[in-house]
Protein backbone atom coordinates (compact mmCIF):
# COMPACT_ATOMS: atom_id res chain seq x y z
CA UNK A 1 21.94 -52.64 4.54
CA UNK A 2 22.83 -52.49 8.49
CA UNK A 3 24.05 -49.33 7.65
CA UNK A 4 21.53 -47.92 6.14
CA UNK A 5 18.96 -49.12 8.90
CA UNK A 6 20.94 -47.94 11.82
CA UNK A 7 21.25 -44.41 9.47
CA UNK A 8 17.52 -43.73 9.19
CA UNK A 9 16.54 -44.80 12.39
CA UNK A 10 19.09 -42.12 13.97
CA UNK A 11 17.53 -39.84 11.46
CA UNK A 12 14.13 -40.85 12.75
CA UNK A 13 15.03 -40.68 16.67
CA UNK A 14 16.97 -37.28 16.14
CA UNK A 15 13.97 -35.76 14.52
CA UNK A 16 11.36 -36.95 17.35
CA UNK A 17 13.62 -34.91 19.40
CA UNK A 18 14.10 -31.75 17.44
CA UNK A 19 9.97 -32.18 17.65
CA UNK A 20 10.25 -32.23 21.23
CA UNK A 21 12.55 -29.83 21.99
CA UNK A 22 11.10 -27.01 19.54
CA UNK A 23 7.70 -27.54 21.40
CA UNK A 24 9.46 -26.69 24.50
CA UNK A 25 11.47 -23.87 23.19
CA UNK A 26 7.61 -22.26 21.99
CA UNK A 27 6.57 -22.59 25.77
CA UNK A 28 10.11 -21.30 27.10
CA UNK A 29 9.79 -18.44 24.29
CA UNK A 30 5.89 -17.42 26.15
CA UNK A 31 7.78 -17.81 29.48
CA UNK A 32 10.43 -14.95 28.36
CA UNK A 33 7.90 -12.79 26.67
CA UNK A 34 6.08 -12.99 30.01
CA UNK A 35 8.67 -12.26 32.33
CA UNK A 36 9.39 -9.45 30.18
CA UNK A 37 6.05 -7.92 29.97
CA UNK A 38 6.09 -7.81 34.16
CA UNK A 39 9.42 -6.32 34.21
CA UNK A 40 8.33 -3.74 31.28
CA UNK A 41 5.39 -2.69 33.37
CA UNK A 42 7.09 -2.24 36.65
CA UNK A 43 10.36 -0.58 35.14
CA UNK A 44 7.57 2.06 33.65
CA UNK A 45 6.01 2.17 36.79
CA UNK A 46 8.79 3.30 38.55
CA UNK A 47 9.91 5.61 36.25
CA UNK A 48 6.73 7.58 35.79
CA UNK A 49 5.26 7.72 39.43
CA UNK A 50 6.01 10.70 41.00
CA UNK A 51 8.17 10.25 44.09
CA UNK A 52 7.50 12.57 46.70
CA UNK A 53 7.81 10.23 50.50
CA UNK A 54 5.99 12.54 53.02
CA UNK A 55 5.43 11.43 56.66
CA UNK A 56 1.55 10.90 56.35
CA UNK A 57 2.93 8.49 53.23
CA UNK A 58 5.29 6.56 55.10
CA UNK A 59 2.65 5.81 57.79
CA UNK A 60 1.61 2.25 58.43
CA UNK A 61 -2.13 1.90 58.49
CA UNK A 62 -4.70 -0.42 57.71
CA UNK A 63 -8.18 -0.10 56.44
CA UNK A 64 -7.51 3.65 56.71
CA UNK A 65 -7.60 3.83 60.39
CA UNK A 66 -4.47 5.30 61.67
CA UNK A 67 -2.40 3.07 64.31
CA UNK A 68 -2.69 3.64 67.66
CA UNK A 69 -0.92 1.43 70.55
CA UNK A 70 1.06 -1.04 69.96
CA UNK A 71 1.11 -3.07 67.10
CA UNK A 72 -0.46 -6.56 68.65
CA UNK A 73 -4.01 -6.52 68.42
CA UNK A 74 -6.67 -9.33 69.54
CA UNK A 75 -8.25 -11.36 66.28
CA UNK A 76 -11.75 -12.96 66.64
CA UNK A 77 -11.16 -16.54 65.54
CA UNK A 78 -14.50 -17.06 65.09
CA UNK A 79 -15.23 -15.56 61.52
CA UNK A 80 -11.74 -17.70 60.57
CA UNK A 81 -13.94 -20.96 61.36
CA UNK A 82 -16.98 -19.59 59.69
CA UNK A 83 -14.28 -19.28 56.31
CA UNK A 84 -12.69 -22.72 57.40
CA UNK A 85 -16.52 -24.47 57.55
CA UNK A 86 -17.53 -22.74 54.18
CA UNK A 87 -14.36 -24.14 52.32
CA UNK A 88 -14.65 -27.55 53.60
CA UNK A 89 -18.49 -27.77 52.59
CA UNK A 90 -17.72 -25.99 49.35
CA UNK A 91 -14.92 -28.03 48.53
CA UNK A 92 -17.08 -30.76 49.30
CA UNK A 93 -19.50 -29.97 47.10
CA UNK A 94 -17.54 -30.08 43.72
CA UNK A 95 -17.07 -33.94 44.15
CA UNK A 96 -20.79 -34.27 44.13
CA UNK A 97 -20.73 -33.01 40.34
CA UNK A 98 -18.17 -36.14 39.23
CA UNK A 99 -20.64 -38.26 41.43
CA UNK A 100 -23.20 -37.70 39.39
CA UNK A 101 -21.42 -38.06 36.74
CA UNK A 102 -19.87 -41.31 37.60
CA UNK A 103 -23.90 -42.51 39.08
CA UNK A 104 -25.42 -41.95 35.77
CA UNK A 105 -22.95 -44.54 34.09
CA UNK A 106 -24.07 -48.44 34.03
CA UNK A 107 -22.59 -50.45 35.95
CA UNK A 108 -21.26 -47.48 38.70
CA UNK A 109 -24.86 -46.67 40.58
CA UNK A 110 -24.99 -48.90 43.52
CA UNK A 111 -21.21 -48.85 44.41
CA UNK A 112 -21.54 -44.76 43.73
CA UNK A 113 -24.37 -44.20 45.98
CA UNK A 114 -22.67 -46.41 49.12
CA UNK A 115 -19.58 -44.05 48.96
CA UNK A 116 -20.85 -40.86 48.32
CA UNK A 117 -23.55 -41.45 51.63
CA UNK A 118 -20.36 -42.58 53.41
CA UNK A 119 -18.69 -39.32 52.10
CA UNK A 120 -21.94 -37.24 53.22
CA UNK A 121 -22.40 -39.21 56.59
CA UNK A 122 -18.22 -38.05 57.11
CA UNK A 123 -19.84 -34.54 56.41
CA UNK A 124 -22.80 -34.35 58.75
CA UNK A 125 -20.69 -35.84 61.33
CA UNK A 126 -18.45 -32.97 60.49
CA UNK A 127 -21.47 -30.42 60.46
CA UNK A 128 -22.93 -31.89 63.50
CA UNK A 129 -19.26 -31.65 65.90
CA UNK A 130 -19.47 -27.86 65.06
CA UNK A 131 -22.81 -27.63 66.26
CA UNK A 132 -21.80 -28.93 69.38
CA UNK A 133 -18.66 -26.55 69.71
CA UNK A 134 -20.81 -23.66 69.48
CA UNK A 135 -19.17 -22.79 66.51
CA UNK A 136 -22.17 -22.16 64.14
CA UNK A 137 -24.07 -19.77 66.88
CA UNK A 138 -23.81 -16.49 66.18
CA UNK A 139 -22.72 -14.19 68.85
């Protein structure tokens, strides 16, 4: 009767695993088909664009203006912080969705409403040190 036991639960334990395994061959299987999809489309790419390099092609330019001087050029940082600000503040404002969520349940509304004014007292402070920068004048 030991025998028997030990037998099925082997059986059992070695079919869990062809379970698991075959679910990750299906995912590994998608992962092939993709990779061979990309390389499909870029082998037919290359084989069916014309290839003709002329100087004008082989020029380095950006937003159509051809390049003159050298190639270091001045950036304004100041429309990087005006990206930078928006991110934060829209970041920001997908946690106050699962607030509300969280708010509306019983038992969560006062301890929910202390941390999401600390959270929005963090953010004017935020707001309130790029005023002072100068950052959120337009020039």
């Amino acid at each position: 009767m030991r025998e028997t036991l030990g037998d099925s639960t082997a059986t059992a334990a070695h079919a869990i695993a062809a379970g698991y395994f075959r679910s990750y061959s299906v995912v590994g299987l998608l992962a092939l088909v993709g990779v061979l999809f990309v390389a499909v489309a870029f082998g037919a790419g290359r084989l069916l664009r014309p290839i003709v390099p002329t100087p004008e092609k082989l020029l380095t330019y950006e937003c159509g203006v051809d390049p003159v001087g050298e190639g270091w050029a001045h950036t304004q940082v100041r429309y990087y912080v005006y990206a930078f600000l928006y991110v934060i503040f829209a970041v920001d404002s997908i946690f106050l969705f699962p607030w509300a969520t969280v708010f509306a349940a019983p038992g969560y509304g006062a301890t929910t409403l202390v941390e999401m004014f600390v959270f929005l007292g963090f953010l004017a402070v935020g707001l309130l040190y790029a005023y002072k920068k100068g950052v959120l004048a337009w020039t």
